[in-house]
Protein backbone atom coordinates (compact mmCIF):
# COMPACT_ATOMS: atom_id res chain seq x y z
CA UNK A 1 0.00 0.00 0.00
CA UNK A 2 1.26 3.29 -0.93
CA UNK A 3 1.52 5.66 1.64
CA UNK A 4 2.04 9.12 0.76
CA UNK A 5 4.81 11.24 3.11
CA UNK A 6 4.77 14.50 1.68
CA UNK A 7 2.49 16.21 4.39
CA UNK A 8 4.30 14.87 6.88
CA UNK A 9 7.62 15.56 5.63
CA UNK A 10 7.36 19.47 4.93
CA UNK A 11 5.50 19.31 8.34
CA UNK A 12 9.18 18.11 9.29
CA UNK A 13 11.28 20.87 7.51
CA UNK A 14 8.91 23.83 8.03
CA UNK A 15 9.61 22.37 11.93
CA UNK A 16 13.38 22.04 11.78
CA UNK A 17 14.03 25.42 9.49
CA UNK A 18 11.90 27.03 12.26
CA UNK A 19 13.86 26.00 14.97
CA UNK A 20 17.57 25.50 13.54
CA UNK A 21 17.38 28.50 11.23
CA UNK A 22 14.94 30.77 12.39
CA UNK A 23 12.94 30.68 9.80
CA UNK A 24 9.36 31.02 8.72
CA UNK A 25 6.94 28.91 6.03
CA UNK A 26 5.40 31.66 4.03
CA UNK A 27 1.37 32.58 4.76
CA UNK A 28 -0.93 32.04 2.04
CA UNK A 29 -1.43 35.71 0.81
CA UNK A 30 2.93 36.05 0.70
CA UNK A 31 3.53 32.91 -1.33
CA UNK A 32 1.06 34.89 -3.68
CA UNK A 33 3.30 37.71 -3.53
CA UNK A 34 6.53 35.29 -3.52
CA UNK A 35 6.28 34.81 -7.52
CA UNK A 36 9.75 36.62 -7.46
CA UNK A 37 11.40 33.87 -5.25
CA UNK A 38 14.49 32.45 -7.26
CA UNK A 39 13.80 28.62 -7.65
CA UNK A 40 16.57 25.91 -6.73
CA UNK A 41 18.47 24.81 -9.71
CA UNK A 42 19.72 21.26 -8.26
CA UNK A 43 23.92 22.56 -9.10
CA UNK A 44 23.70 22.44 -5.09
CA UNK A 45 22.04 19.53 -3.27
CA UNK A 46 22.81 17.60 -0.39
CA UNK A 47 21.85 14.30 0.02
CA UNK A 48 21.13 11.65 2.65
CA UNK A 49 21.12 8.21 1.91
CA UNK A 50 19.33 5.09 5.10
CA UNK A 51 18.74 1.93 5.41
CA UNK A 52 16.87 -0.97 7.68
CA UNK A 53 12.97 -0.04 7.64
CA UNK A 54 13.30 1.55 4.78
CA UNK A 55 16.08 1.99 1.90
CA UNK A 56 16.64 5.52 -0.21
CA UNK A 57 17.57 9.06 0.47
CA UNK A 58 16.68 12.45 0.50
CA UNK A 59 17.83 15.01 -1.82
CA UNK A 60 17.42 18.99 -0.74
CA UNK A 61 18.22 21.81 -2.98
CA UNK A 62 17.77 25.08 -1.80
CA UNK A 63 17.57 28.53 -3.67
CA UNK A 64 20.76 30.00 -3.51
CA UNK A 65 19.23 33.29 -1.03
CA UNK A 66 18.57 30.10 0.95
CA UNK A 67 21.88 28.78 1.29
CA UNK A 68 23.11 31.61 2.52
CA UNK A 69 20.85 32.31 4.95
CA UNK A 70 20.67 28.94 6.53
CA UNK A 71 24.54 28.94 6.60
CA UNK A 72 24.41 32.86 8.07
CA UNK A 73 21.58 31.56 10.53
CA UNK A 74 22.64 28.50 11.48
CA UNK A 75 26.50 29.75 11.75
CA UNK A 76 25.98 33.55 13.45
CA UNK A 77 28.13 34.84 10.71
CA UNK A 78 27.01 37.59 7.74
CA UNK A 79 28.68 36.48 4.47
CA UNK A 80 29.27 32.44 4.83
CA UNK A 81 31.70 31.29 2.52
CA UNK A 82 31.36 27.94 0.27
CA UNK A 83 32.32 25.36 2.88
CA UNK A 84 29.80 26.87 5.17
CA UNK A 85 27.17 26.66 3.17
CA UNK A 86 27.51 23.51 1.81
CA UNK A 87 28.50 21.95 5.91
CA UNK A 88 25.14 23.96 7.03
CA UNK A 89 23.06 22.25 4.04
CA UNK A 90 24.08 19.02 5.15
CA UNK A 91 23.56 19.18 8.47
CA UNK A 92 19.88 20.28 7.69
CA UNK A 93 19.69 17.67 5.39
CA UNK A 94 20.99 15.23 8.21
CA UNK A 95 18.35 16.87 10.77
CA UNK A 96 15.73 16.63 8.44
CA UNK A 97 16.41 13.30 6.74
CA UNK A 98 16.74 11.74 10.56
CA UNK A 99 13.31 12.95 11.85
CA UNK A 100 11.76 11.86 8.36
CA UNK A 101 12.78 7.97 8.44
CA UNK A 102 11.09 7.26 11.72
CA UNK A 103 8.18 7.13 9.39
CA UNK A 104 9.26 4.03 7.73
CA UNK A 105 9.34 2.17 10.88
CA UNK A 106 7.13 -0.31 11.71
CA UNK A 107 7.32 -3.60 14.26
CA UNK A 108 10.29 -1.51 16.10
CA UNK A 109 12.38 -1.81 13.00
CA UNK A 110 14.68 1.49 12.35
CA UNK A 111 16.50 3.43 9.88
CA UNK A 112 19.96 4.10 9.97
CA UNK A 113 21.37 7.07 8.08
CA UNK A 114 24.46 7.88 6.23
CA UNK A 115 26.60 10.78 6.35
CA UNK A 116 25.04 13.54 4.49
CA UNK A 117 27.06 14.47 1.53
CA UNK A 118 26.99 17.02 -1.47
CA UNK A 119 25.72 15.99 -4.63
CA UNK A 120 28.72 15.81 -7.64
CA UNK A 121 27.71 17.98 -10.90
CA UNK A 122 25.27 16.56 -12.65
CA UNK A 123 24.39 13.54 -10.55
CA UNK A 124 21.56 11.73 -11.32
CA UNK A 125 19.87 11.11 -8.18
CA UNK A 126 16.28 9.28 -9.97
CA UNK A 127 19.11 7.05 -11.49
CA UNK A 128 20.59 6.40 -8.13
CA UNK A 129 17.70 5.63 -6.47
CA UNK A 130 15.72 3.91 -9.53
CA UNK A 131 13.06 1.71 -8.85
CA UNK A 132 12.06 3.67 -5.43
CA UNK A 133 9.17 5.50 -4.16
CA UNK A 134 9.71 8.79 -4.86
CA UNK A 135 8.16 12.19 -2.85
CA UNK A 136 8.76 15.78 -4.03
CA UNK A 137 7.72 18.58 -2.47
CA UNK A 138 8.80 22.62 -1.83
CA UNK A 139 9.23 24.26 0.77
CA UNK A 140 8.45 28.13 0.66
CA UNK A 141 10.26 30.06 3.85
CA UNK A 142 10.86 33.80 4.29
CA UNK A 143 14.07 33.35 3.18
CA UNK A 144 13.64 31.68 -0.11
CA UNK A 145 12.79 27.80 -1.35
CA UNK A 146 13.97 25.02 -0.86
CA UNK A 147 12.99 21.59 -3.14
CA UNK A 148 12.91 17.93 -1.19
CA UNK A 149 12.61 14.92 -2.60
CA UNK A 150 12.58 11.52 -0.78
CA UNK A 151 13.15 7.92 -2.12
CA UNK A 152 12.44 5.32 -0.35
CA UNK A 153 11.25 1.27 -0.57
CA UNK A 154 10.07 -0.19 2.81
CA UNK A 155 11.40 -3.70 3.62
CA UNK A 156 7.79 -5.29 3.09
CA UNK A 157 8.23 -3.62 -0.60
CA UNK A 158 12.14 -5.03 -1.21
């Protein structure tokens, strides 16, 4: 039975930008106004890769305004430079990613997670992951967008 994530997991990062990076999902009448946001362009992901309930990853790729401001947020500092950035993405990516596989886990079976990692140029992460469940959604803050995509087979589905 397919069981869709995708409310659950922006529920997730909407909670963890909130608290880690201090900030907001967008209200209703802003995203309206938020036409002008810059969209990801996947050049910068970070990705998280688990296994045991469930097998897969998760991919996030945030607009580059967002970037910097979770690396600024997260880090206290006003112009982040690459590494900081890219060490701040995958540490949400980690937070995120490790508060997202719980939901796989059924009959006290866990996940364990992988180091999170950046994404080489022009990876193919549907070719990676091929044959998996797969869950996009975006996430609209006050500091930009971010894109999230999850793949994942339970064990009952292996």
């Amino acid at each position: 039975m397919d069981t869709p994530y995708s409310d659950k997991i922006h529920a997730i990062a909407v909670n963890t930008f909130e608290v880690t990076c201090y900030m907001f999902p967008l209200e209703e009448w802003e995203i309206e106004e938020g036409n002008h946001l810059s969209q990801p362009d996947d050049e910068v992901r970070s990705i998280v890769g688990f296994e045991g309930a469930a097998e897969g990853g998760m991919v996030i790729s945030p607009s580059e305004e967002l970037l910097t401001a979770i690396a600024a947020n997260m880090l206290g500092v006003e112009a982040p430079d690459e590494q900081q950035k890219t060490g701040a993405l995958c540490e949400i990516t980690n937070i995120i990613c490790g508060n997202t596989v719980p939901l796989f886990a059924e009959d006290q079976n866990i996940c364990n997670i992988q180091p999170p990692r950046m994404a080489e140029p022009g990876e193919d992460t549907d070719a990676t992951f091929e044959g998996m469940n797969k869950e996009s959604l975006q996430v609209l803050l006050d500091e930009g967008l971010v894109d999230i995509t999850v793949y994942y087979s339970k064990m009952e589905e292996a």
